[in-house]
Protein backbone atom coordinates (compact mmCIF):
# COMPACT_ATOMS: atom_id res chain seq x y z
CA UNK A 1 -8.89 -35.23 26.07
CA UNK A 2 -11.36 -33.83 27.98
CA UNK A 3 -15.37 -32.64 26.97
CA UNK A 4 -16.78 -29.86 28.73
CA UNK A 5 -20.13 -30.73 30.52
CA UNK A 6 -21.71 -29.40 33.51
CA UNK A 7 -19.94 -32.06 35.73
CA UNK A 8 -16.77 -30.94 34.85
CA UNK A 9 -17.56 -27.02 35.20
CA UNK A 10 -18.91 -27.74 38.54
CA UNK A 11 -15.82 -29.98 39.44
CA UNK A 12 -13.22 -27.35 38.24
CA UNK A 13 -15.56 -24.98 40.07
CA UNK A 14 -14.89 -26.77 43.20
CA UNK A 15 -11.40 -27.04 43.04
CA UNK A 16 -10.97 -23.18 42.48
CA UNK A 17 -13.36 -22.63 45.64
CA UNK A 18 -10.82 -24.96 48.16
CA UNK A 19 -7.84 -23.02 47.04
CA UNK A 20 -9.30 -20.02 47.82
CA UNK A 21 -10.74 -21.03 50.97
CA UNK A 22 -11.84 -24.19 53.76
CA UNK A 23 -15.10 -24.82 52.00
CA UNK A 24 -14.44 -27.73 49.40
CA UNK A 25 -18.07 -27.40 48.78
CA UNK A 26 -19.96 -24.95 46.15
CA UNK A 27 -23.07 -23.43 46.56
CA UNK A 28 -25.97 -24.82 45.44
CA UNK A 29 -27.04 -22.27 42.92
CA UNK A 30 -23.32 -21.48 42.60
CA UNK A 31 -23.14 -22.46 38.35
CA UNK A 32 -26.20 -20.87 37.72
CA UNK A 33 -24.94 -17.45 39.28
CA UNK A 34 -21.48 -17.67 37.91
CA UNK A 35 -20.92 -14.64 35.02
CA UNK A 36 -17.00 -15.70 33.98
CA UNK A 37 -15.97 -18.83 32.83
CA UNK A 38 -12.23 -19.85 32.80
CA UNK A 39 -11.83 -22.52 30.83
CA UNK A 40 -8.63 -21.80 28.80
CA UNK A 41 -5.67 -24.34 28.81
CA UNK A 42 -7.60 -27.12 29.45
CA UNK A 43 -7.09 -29.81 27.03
CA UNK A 44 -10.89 -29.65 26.05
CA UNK A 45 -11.45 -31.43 22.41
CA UNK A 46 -15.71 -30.81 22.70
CA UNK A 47 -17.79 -28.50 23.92
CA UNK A 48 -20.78 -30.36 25.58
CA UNK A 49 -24.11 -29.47 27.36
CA UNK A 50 -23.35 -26.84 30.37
CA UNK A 51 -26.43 -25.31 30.26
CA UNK A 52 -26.85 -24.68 33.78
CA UNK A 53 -25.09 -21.80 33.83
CA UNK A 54 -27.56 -19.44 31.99
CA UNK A 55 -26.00 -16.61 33.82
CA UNK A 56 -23.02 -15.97 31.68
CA UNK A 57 -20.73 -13.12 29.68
CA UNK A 58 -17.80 -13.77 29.11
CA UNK A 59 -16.08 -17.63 28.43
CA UNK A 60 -12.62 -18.11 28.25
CA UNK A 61 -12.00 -21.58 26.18
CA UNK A 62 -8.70 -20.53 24.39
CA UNK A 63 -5.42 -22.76 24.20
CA UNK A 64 -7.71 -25.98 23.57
CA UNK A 65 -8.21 -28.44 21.19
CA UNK A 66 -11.86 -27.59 19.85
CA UNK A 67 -12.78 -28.59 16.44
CA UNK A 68 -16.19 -27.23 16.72
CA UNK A 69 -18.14 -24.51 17.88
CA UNK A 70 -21.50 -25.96 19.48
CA UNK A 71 -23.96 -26.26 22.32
CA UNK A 72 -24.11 -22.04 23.13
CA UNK A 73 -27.26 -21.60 22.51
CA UNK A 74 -28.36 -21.23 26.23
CA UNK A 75 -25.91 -18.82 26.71
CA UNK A 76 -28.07 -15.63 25.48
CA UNK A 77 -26.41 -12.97 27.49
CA UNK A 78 -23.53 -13.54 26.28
CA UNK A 79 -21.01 -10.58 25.41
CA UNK A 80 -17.56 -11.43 24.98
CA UNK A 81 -16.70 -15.50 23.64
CA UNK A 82 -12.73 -16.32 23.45
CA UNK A 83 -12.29 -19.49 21.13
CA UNK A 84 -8.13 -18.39 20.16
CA UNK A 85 -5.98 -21.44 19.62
CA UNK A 86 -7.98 -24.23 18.62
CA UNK A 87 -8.77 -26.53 15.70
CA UNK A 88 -11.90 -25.32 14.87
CA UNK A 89 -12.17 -24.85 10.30
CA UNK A 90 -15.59 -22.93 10.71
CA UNK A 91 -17.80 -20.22 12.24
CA UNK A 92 -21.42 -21.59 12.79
CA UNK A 93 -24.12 -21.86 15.76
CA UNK A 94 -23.68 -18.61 16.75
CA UNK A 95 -26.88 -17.16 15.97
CA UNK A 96 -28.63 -17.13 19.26
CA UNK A 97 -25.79 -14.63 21.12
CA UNK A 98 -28.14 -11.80 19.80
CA UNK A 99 -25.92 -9.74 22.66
CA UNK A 100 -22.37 -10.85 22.02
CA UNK A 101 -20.01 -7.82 21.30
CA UNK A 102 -16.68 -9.71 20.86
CA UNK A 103 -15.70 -12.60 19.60
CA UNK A 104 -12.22 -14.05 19.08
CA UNK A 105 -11.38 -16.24 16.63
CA UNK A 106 -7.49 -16.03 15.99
CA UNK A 107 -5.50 -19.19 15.34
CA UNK A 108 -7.53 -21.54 14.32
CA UNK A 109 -7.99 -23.36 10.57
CA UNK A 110 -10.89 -20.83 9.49
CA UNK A 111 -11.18 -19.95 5.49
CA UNK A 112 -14.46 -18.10 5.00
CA UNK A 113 -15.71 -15.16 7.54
CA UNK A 114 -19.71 -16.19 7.52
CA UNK A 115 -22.62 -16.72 9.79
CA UNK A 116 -22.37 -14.04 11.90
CA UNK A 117 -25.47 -11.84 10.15
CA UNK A 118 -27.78 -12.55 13.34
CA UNK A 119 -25.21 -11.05 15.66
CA UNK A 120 -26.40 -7.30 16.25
CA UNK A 121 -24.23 -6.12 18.98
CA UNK A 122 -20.83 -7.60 17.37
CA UNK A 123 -18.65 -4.48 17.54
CA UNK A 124 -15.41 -6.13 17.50
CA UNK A 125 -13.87 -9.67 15.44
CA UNK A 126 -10.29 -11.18 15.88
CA UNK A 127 -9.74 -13.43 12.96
CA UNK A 128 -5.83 -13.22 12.85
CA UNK A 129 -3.35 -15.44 11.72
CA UNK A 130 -5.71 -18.78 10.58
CA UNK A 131 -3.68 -21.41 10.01
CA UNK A 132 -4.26 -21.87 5.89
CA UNK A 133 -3.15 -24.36 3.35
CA UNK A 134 -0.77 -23.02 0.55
CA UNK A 135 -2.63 -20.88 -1.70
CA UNK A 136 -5.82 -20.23 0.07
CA UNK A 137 -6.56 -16.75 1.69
CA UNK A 138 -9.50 -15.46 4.72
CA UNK A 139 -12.22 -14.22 2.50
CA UNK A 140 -15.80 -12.72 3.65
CA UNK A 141 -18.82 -14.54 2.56
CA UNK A 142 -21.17 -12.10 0.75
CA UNK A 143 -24.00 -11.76 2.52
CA UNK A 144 -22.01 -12.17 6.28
CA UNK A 145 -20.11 -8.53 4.36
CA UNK A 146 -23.04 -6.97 3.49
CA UNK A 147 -25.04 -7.35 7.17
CA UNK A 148 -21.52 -6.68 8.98
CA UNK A 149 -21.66 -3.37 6.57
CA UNK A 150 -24.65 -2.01 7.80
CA UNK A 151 -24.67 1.27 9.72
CA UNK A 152 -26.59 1.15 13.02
CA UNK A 153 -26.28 4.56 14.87
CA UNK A 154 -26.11 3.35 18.60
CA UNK A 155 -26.09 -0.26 18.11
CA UNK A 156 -22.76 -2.93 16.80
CA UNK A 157 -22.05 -3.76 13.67
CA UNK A 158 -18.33 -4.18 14.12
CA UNK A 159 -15.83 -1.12 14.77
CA UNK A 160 -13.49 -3.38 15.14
CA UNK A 161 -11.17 -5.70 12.94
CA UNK A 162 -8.13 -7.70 12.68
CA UNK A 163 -7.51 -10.18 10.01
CA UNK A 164 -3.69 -10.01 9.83
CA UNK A 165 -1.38 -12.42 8.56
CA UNK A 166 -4.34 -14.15 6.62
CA UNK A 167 -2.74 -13.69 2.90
CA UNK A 168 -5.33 -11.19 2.06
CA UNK A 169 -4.50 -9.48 -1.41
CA UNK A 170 -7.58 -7.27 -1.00
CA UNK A 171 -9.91 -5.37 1.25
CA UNK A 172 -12.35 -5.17 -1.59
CA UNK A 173 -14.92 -7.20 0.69
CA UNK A 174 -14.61 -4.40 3.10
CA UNK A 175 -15.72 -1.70 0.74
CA UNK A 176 -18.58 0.71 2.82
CA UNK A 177 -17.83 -1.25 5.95
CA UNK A 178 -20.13 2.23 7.59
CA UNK A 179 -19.29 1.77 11.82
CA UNK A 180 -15.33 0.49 10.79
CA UNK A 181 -13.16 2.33 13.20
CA UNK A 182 -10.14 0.34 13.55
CA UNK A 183 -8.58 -2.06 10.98
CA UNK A 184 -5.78 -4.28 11.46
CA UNK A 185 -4.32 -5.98 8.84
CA UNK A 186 -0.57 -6.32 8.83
CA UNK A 187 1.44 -9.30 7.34
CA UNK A 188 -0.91 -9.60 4.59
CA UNK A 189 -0.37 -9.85 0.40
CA UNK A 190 -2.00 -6.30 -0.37
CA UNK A 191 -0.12 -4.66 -3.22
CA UNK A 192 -2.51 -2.35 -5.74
CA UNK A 193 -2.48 1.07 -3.99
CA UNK A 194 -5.64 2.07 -6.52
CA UNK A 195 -7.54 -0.54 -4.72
CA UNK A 196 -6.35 0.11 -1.55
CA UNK A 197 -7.73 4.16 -2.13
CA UNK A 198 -11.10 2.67 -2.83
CA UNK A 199 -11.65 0.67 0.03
CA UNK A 200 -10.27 3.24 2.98
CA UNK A 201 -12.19 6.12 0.88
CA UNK A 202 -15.74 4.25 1.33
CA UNK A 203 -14.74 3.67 5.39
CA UNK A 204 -16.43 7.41 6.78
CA UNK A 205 -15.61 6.28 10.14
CA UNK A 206 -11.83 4.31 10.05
CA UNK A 207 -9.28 6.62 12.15
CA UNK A 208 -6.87 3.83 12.53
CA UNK A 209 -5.38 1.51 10.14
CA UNK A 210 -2.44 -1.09 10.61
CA UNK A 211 -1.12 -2.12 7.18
CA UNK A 212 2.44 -3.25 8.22
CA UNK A 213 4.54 -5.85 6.37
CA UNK A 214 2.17 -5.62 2.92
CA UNK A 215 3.60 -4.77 -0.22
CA UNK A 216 2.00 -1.93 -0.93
CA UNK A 217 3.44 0.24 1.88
CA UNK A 218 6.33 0.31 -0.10
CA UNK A 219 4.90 1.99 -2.76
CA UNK A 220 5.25 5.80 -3.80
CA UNK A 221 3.31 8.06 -2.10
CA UNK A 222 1.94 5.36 0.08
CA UNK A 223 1.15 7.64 3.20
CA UNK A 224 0.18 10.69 1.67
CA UNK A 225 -1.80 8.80 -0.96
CA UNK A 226 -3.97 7.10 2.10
CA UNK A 227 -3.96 10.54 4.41
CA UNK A 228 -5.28 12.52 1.85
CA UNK A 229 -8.34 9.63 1.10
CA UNK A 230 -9.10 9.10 4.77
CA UNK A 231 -10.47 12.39 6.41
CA UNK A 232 -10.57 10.95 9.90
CA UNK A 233 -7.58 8.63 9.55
CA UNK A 234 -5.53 9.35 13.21
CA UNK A 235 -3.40 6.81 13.21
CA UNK A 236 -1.64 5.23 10.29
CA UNK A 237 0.70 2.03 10.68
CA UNK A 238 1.25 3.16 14.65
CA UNK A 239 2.10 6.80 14.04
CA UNK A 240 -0.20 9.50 15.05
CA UNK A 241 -1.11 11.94 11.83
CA UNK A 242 -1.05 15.81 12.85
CA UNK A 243 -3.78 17.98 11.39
CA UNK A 244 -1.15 19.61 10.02
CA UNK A 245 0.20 17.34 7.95
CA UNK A 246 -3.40 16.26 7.15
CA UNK A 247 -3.97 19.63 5.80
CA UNK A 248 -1.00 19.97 3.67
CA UNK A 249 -1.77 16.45 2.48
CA UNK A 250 -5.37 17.13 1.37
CA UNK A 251 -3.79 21.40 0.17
CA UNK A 252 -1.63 18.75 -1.74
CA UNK A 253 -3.79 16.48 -3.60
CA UNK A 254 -6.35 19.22 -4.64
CA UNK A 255 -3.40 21.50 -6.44
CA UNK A 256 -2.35 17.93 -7.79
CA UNK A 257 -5.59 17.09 -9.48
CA UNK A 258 -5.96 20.31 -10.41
CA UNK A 259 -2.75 20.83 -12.11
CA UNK A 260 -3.08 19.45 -15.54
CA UNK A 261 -0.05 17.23 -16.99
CA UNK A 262 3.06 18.35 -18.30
CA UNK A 263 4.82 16.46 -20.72
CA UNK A 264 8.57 16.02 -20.49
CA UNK A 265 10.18 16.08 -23.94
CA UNK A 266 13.66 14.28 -24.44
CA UNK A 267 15.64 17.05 -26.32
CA UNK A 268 18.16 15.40 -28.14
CA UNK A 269 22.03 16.08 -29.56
CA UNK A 270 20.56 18.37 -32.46
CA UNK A 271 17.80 19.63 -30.03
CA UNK A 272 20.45 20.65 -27.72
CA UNK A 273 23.13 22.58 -30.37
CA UNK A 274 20.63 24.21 -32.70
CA UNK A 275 18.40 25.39 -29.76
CA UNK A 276 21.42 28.15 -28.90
CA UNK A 277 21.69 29.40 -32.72
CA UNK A 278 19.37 31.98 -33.98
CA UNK A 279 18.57 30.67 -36.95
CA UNK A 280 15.58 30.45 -39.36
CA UNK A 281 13.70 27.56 -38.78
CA UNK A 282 14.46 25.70 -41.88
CA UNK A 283 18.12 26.23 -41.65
CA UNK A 284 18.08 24.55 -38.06
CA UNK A 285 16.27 21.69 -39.97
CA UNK A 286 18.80 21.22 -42.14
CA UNK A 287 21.97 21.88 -39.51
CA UNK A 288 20.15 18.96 -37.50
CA UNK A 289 19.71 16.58 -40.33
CA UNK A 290 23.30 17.52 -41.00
CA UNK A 291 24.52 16.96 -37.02
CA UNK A 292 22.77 13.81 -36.92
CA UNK A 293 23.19 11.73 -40.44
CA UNK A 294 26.45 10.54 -41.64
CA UNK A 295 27.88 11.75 -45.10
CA UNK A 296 27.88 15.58 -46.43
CA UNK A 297 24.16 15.86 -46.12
CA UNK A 298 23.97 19.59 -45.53
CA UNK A 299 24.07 21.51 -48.88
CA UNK A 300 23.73 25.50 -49.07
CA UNK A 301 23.24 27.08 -52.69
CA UNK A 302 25.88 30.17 -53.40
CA UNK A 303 25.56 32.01 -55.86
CA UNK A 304 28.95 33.16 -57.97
CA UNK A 305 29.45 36.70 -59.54
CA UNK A 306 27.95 35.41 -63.06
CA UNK A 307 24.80 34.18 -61.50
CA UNK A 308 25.54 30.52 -61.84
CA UNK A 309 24.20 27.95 -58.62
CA UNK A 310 27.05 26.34 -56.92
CA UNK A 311 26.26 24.06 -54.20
CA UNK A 312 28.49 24.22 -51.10
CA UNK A 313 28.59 20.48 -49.20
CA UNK A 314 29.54 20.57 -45.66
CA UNK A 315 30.74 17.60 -43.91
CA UNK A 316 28.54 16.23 -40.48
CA UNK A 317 29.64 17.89 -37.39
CA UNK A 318 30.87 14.71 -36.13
CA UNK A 319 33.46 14.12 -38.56
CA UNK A 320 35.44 17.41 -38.63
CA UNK A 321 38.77 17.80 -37.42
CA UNK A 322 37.97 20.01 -34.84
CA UNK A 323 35.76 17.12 -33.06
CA UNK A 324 38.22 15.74 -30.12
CA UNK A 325 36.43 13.20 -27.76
CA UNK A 326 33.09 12.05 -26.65
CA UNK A 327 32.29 12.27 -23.16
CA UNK A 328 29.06 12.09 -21.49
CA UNK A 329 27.35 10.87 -24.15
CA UNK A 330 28.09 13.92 -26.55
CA UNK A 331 30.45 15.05 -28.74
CA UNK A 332 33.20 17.34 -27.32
CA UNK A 333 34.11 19.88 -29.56
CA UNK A 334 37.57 20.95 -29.90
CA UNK A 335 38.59 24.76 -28.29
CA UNK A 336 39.10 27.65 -31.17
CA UNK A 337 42.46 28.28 -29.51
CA UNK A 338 44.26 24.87 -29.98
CA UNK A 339 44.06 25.95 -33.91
CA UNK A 340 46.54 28.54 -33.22
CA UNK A 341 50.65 28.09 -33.77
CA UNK A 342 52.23 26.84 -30.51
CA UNK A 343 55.27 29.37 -31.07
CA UNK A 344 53.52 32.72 -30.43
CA UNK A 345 57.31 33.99 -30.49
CA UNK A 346 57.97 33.72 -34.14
CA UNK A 347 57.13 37.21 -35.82
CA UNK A 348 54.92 36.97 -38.60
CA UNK A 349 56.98 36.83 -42.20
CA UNK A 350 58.12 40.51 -43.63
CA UNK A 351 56.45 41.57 -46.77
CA UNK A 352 58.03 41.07 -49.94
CA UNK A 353 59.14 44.26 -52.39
CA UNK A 354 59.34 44.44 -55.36
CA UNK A 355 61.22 47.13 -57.84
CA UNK A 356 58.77 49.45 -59.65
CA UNK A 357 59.79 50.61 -62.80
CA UNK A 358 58.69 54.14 -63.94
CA UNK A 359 57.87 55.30 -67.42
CA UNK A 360 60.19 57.46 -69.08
CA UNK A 361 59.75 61.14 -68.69
């Protein structure tokens, strides 16, 4: 394993300046001038003291073996750090790269986002992918949410984020995220689309979001639920959104919350037969009881030529003759016409007569 140290940046520095020309030798100033460092695929386990080179950017140390991040605090104009690939379970000794504007982080064994408050200029964070144990999930420390959340008008502040394939079941921690322009985070566990609403509603600046492979894109509604939430959403899960179809979205959700609820009522068998007969409302009571109970439970008073009361019973509509099958869930009544005689040939019987005698004259 190797440690990175000022005698091996200026040895590796060496080697790159014979390959590229007949000088094996480096300048004498040469590490202190240098603005890149390429230090990626290099077997380093340690980051050690390199501080001669006070001039740099950008370092490239990832696809190594670091377990820790340490010994940058000389490197002040630093904008752009590349730490991918490693072993390193935690985010600390950062705080003097005041100027650093990205920082890549993806691959490693990292639980908690935190420490990052004194960072200014961060516009962009690549935390993808951390390699977890079972059960555990990237989560934002508090207060590391709350400075990252702040809205400086020219300054960082990070407009840019990817924490895919981290387990995440919420972006609650990213609630009025203010400078949040672009927000990756695919392969994740994020399935309650109310929750969802409320965090992309409280980002004024997102316009693109990547939330491929979560549950909840699978849900009703899904895209016109989060265009009509997001104003200056552009791009939703790698497909451009039209104004048009933002416009019909948002024409869409306002008639929708204006509308007020209808109520679909389940009309049942009775429903459904007495609705089509004009009858008082009490009858169609008592033909529904009648339709629906078993036994001669429909009873209509008649009353005879001397005045008396007899009650007429009529048997449930089910169990007449003239019932045939049930299909579809319903009764099919039998046609009016299969009552008639078959043989329409045979002539109906003559009339009998009968002798009428007349009173003598």
């Amino acid at each position: 394993m190797v440690r990175l140290t000022t005698a091996y940046v200026e040895r590796k520095c060496s080697q790159t300046q014979a390959s590229k020309s007949l000088t094996k030798d480096i300048q004498k100033d040469h590490l202190k001038k240098i603005t890149h460092l390429y230090m990626n695929e290099k077997y380093i386990r340690a980051i050690g003291d390199f501080s001669v080179c006070t001039n740099l950017k950008v370092i490239y140390l990832h696809n190594n073996c670091i377990a820790k991040i340490e010994n940058l605090q000389f490197a002040v104009n630093l904008i752009h750090l590349y730490l991918q690939h490693n072993n390193i379970r935690k985010i600390e000794n950062l705080n003097s790269l005041r100027n650093l504007k990205k920082l890549y982080l993806g691959y490693n064994y990292i639980k908690t986002v935190e420490a990052l408050e004194e960072l200014e200029n961060l516009e962009e964070l690549q935390i993808e992918k951390q390699k977890l144990l079972m059960g555990e999930s990237l989560e934002f420390e508090s207060n590391c949410a709350n400075t990252l959340s702040l809205f400086l008008f020219d300054q960082g502040r990070l407009k840019i984020l990817n924490i895919s394939g981290n387990r995440i079941t919420t972006l609650r921690d990213l609630n009025n995220f203010q400078n949040l322009e672009k927000l990756d985070a695919r392969e994740n566990l994020i399935d309650d689309m109310n929750d969802l609403l409320e965090t992309t509603s409280s980002l004024p600046n997102i316009f693109e979001l990547s939330l491929q492979g979560n549950p909840v894109t699978k849900r009703h509604q899904y895209r016109e639920s989060l265009i009509g939430s997001s104003h200056h959403l552009k791009h939703l899960d790698g497909k451009l959104i039209t104004e048009v179809s933002r416009q019909f979205m948002m024409r869409f959700k306002t008639e929708k919350l204006g509308r007020p609820t209808r109520r679909r009522l389940k009309m049942t068998l009775s429903d459904d037969i007495t609705s089509s007969l004009n009858l008082p409302p009490a009858f169609k009571r008592s033909v529904s009881r009648a339709i629906v109970q078993s036994g001669p439970k429909l009873s209509i008073s008649v009353t005879s030529v001397t005045g008396e009361l007899h009650p007429q019973y009529f048997p449930p509509w089910r169990s007449t003759p003239a019932v045939k099958s049930f299909k579809n869930n319903r009764f099919t009544p039998r046609p009016f016409w299969r009552c008639t005689p078959k043989n329409k040939s045979q002539s109906p019987p003559a009339p009998t007569t009968s002798t009428i005698i007349l009173p003598p004259i």
